[in-house]
C-alpha atoms as a PDB file:
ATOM      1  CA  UNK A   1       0.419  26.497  39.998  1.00  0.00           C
ATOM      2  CA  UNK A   2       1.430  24.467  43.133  1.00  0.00           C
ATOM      3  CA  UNK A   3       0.049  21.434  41.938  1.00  0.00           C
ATOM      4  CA  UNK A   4       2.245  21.249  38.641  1.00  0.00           C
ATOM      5  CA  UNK A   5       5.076  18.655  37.968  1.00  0.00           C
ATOM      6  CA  UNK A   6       7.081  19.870  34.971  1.00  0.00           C
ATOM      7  CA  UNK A   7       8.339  17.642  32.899  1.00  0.00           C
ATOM      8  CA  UNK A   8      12.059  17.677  32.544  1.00  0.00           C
ATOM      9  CA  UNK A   9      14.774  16.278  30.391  1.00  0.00           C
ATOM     10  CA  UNK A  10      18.250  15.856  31.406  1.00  0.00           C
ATOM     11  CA  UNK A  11      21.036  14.970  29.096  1.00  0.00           C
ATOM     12  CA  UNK A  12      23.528  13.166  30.395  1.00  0.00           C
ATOM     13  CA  UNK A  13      27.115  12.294  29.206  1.00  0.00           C
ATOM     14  CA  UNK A  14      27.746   8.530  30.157  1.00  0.00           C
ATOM     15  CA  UNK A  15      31.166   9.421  31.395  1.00  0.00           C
ATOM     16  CA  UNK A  16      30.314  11.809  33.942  1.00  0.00           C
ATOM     17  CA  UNK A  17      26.527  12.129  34.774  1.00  0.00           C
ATOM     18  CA  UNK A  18      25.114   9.296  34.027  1.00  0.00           C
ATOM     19  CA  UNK A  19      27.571   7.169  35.964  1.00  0.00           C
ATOM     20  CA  UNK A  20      26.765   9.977  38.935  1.00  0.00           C
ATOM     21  CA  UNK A  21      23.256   9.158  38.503  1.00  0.00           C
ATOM     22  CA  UNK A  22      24.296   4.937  38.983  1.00  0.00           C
ATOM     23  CA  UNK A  23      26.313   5.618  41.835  1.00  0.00           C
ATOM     24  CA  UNK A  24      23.652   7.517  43.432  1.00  0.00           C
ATOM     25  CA  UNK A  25      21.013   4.956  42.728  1.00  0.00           C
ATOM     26  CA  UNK A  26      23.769   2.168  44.229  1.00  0.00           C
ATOM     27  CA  UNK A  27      23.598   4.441  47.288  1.00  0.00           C
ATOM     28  CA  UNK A  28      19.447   4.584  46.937  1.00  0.00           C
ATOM     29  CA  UNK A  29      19.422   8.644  46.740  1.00  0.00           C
ATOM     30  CA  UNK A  30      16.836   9.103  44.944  1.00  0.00           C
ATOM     31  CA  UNK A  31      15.995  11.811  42.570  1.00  0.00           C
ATOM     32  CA  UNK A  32      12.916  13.231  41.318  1.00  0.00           C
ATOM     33  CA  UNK A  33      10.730  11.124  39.366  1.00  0.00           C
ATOM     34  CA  UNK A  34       9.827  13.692  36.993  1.00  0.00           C
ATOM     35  CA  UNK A  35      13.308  13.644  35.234  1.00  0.00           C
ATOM     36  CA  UNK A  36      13.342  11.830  32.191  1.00  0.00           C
ATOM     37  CA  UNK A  37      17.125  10.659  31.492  1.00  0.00           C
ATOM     38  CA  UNK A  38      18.705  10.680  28.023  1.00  0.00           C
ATOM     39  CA  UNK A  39      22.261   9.044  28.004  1.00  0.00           C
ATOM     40  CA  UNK A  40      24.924  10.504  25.540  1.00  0.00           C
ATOM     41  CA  UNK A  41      28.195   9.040  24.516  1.00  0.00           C
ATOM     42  CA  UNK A  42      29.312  12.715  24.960  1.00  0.00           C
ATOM     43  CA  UNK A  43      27.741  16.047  25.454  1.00  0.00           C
ATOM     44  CA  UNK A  44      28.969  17.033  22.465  1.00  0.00           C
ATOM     45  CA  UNK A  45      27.325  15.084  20.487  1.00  0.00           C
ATOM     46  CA  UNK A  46      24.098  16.955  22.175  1.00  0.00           C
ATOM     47  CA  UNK A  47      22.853  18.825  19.276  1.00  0.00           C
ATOM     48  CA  UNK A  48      20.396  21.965  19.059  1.00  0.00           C
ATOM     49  CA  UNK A  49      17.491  19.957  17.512  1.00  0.00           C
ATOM     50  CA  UNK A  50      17.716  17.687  20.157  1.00  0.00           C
ATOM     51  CA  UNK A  51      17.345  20.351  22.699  1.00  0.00           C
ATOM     52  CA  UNK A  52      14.366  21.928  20.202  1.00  0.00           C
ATOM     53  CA  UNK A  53      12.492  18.655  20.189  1.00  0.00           C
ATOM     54  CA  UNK A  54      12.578  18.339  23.444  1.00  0.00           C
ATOM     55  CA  UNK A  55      10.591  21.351  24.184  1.00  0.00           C
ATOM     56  CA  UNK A  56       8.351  20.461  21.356  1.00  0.00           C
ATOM     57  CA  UNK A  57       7.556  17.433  22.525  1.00  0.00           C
ATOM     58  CA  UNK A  58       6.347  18.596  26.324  1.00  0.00           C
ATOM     59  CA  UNK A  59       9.429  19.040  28.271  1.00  0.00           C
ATOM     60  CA  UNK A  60       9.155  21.787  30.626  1.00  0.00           C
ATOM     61  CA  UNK A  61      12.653  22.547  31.154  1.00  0.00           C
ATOM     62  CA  UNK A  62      16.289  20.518  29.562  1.00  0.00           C
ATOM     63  CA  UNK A  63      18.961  20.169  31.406  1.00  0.00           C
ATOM     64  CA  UNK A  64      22.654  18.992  30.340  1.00  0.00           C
ATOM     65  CA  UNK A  65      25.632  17.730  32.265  1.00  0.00           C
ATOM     66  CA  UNK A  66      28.632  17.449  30.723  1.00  0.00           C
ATOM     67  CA  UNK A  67      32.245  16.293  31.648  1.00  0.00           C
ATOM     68  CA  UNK A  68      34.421  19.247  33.967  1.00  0.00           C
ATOM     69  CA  UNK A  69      36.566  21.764  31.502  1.00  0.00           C
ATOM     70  CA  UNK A  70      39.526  19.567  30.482  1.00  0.00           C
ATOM     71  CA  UNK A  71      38.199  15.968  31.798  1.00  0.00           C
ATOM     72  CA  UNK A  72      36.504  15.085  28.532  1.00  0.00           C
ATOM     73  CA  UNK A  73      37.526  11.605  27.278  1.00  0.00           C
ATOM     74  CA  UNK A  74      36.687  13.347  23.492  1.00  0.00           C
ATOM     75  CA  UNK A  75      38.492  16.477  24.315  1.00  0.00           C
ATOM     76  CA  UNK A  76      36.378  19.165  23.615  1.00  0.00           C
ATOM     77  CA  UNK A  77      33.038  17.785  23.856  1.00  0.00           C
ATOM     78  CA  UNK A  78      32.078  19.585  27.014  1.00  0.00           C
ATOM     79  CA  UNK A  79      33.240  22.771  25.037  1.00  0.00           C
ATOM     80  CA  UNK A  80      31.411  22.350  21.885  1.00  0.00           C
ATOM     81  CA  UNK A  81      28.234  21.537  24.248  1.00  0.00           C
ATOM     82  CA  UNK A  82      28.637  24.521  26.461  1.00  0.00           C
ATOM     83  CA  UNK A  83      28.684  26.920  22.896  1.00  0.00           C
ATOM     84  CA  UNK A  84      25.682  24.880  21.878  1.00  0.00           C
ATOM     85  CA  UNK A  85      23.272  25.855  25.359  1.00  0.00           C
ATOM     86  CA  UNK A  86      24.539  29.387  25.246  1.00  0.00           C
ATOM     87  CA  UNK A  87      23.148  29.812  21.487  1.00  0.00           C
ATOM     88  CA  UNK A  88      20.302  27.322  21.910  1.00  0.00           C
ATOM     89  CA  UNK A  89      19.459  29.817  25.051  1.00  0.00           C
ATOM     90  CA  UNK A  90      19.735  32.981  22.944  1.00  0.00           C
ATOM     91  CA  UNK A  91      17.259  30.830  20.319  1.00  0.00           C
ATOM     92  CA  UNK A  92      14.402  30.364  22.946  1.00  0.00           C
ATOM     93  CA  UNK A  93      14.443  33.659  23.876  1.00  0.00           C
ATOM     94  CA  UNK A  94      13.514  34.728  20.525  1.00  0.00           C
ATOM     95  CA  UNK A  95      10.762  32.735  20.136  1.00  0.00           C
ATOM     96  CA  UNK A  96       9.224  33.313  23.636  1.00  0.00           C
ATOM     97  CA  UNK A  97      10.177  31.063  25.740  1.00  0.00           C
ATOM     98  CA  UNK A  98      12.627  31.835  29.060  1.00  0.00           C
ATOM     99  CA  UNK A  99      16.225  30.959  28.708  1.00  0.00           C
ATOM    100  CA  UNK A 100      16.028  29.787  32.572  1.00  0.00           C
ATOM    101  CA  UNK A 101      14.366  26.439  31.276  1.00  0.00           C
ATOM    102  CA  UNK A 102      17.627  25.185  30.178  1.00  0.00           C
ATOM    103  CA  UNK A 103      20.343  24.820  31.846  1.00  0.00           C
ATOM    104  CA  UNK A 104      24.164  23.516  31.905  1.00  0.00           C
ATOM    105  CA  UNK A 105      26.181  22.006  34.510  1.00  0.00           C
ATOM    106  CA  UNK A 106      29.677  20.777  34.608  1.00  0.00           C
ATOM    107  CA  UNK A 107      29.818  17.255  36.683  1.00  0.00           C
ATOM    108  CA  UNK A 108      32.241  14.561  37.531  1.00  0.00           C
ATOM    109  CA  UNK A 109      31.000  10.661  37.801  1.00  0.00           C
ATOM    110  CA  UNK A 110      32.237  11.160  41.294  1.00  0.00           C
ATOM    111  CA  UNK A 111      29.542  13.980  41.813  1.00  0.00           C
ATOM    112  CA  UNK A 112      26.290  12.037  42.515  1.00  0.00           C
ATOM    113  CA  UNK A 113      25.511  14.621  45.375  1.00  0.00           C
ATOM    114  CA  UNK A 114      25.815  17.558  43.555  1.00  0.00           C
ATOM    115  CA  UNK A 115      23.879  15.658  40.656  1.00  0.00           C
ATOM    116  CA  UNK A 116      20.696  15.379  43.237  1.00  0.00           C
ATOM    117  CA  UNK A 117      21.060  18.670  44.111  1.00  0.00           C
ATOM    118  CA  UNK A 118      21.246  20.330  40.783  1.00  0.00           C
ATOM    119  CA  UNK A 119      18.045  18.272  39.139  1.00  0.00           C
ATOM    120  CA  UNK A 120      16.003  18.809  42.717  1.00  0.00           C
ATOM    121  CA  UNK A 121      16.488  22.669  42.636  1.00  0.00           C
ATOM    122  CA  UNK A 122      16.211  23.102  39.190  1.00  0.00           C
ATOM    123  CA  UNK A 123      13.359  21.291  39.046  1.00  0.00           C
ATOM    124  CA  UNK A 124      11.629  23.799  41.760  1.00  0.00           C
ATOM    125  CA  UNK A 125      13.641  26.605  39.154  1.00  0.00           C
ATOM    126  CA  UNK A 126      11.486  25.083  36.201  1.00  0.00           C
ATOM    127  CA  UNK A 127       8.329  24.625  38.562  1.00  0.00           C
ATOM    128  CA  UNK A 128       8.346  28.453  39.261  1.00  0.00           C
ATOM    129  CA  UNK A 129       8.327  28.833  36.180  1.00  0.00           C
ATOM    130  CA  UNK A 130       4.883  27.239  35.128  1.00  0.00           C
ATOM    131  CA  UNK A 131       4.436  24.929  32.353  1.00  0.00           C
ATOM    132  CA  UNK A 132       6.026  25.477  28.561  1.00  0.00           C
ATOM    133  CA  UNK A 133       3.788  27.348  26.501  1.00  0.00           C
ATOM    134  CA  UNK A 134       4.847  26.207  23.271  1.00  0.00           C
ATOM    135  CA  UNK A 135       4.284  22.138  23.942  1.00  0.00           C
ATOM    136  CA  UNK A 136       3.512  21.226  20.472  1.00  0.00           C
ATOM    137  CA  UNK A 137       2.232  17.711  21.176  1.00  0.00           C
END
């Protein structure tokens, strides 16, 4: 199992995030190359299907970042989003797969360090883990 890479997808809101993620590429902090970005207006608009295909379609683990409670520029976006990973969770663990492989952070734009460090150790979280067993495709 050492010599796995999962494949992870990280859904970022382009208001907090995603502009982390520019400001730490501005500052050249890198961040693992396994990530595979996916820019939302809004973390709300992050839907359970999304989240679904996802797995179907290879990824390993899914993360989301979303706005800080009371920061989003939509209002309740972050909310909505945060209700939608806690029931997508309880979904995957009725069909088998581990509710660790997707996960939820709160982030500011201002947050590029704790951005790095959230997608490096969840990515070791995820790698621990061993690969999805229910890649479709």
């Amino acid at each position: 199992m050492m010599d796995f890479t999962p494949h992870i997808v990280a859904f970022c809101c382009e208001n907090s995030a995603y502009r982390a993620v520019d400001i730490a590429g501005a500052k050249q902090e890198g961040y693992p190359s396994n990530i595979q970005l996916c820019r939302l207006p809004c973390s709300g608009k992050l839907e359970i299907n999304h989240i679904l295909r996802a797995f179907e379609e290879g990824a390993d683990g899914v993360f989301v970042f979303a706005c800080h409670p009371d920061s989003c520029k939509f209002l309740k976006g972050n909310v909505r989003a945060s209700k939608r990973i806690e029931h997508t969770a309880s979904l995957l663990e009725k069909i088998g797969l581990e509710k660790e492989r997707l996960r939820f952070f709160h982030l500011s734009e201002l947050e590029w360090a704790a951005f790095l460090e959230a997608v490096r150790q969840g990515n070791e979280s995820i790698k621990s883990l061993g690969p999805s067993p229910i890649k479709v495709r």
